[in-house]
C-alpha atoms as a PDB file:
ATOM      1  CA  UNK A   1      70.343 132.577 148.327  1.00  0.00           C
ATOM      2  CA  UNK A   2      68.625 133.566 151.831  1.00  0.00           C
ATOM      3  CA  UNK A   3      70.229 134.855 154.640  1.00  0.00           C
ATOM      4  CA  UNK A   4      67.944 132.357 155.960  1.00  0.00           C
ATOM      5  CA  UNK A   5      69.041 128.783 154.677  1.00  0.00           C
ATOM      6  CA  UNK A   6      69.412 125.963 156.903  1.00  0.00           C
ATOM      7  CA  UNK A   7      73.127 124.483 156.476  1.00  0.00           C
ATOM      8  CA  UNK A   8      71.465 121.858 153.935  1.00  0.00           C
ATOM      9  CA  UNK A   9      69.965 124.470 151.794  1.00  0.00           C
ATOM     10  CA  UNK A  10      73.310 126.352 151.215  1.00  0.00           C
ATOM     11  CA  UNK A  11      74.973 123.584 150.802  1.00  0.00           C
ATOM     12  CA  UNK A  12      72.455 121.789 148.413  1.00  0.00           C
ATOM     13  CA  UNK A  13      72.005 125.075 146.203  1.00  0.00           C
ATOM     14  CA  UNK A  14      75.856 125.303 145.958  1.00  0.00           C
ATOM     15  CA  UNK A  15      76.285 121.973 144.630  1.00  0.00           C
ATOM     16  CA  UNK A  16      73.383 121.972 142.361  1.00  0.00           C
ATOM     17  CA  UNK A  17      75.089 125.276 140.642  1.00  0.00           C
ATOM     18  CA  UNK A  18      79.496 123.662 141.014  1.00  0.00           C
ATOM     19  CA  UNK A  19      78.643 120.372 141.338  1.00  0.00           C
ATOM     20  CA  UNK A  20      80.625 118.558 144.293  1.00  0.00           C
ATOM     21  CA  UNK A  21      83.714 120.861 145.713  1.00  0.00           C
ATOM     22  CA  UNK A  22      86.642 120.305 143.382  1.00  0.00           C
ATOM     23  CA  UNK A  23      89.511 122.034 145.965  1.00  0.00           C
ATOM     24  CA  UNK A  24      90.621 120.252 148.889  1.00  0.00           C
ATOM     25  CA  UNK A  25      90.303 121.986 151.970  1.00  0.00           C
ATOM     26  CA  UNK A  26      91.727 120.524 155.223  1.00  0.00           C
ATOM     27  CA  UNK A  27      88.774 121.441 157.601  1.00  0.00           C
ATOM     28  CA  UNK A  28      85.878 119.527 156.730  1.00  0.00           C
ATOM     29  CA  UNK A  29      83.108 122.370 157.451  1.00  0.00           C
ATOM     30  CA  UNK A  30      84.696 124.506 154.519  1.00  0.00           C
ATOM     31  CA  UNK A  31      84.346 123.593 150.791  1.00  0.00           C
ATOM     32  CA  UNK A  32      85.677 125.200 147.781  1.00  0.00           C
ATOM     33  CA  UNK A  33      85.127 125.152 144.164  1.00  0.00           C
ATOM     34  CA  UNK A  34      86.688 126.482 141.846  1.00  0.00           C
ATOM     35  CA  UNK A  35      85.974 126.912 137.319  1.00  0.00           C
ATOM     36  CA  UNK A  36      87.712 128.621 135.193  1.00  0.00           C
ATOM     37  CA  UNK A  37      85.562 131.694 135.782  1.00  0.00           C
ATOM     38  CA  UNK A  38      84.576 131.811 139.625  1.00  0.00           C
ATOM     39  CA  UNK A  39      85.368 130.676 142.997  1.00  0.00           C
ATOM     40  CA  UNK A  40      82.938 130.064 145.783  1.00  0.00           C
ATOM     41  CA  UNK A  41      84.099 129.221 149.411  1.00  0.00           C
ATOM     42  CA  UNK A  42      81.691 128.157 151.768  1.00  0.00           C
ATOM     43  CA  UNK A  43      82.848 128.656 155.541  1.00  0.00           C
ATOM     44  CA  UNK A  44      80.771 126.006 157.938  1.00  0.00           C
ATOM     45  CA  UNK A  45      81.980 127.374 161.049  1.00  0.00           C
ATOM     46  CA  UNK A  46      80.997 130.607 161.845  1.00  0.00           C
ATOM     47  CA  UNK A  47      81.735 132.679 164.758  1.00  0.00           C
ATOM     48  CA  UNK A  48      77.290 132.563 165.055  1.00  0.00           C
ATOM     49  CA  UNK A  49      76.211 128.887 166.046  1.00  0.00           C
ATOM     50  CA  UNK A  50      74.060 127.672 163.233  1.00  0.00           C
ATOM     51  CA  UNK A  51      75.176 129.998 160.656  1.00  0.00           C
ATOM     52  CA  UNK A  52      77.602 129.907 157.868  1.00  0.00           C
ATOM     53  CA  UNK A  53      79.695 132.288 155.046  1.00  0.00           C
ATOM     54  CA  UNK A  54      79.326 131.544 151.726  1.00  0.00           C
ATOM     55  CA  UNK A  55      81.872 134.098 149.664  1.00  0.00           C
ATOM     56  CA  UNK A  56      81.381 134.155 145.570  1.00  0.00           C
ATOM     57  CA  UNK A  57      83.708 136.020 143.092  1.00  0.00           C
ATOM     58  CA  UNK A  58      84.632 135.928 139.772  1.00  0.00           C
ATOM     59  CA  UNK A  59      88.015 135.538 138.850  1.00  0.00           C
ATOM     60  CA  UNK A  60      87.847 139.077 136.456  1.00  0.00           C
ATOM     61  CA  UNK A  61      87.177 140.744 139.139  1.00  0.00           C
ATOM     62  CA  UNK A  62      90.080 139.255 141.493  1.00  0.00           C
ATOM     63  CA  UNK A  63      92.128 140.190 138.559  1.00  0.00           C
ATOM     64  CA  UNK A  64      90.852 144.045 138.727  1.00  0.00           C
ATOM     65  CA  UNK A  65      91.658 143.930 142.621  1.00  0.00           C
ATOM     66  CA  UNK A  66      94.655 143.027 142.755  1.00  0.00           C
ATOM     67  CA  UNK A  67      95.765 145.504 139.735  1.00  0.00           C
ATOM     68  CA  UNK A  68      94.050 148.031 141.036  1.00  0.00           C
ATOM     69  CA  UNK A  69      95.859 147.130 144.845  1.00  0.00           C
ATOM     70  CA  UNK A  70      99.551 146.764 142.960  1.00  0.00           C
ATOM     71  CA  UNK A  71      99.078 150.136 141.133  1.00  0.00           C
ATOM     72  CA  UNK A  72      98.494 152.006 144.824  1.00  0.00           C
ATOM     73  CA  UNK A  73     101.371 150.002 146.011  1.00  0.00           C
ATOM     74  CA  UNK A  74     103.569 151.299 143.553  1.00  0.00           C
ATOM     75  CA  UNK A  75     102.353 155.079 144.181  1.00  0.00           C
ATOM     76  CA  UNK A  76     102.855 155.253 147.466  1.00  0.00           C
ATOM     77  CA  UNK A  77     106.802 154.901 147.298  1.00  0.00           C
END
């Protein structure tokens, strides 16, 4: 993905590769998807006119975050 897709595009390449969003979200720019392996979120309204965030992660590595984010929680007391 381009840094230079129209709204369309991103939208079109995203649902070609999740098929239609399958998480309700209550603003109707966003959509969400979500497998048993990934998430994608795709953010519509963007502080730029014209432009959009699209964020991608696996869930693995969610699951390394937030161990790694408990385990310097529990150090610092």
């Amino acid at each position: 993905m381009s840094k230079y897709h129209s709204y369309e595009e991103a939208r079109d390449m995203l649902i070609d590769k999740f098929g239609l969003p399958n998480v309700e979200e209550p603003r109707r720019d966003t959509w969400h998807w979500s497998t048993s392996s990934a998430e994608a979120l795709y953010l519509g309204n963007s502080p730029d006119p014209g432009e959009a965030l699209v964020m991608l992660t696996t869930k693995s590595f969610y699951t390394h975050q937030e161990a790694e984010r408990k385990a310097q929680s529990a150090s610092s007391f």
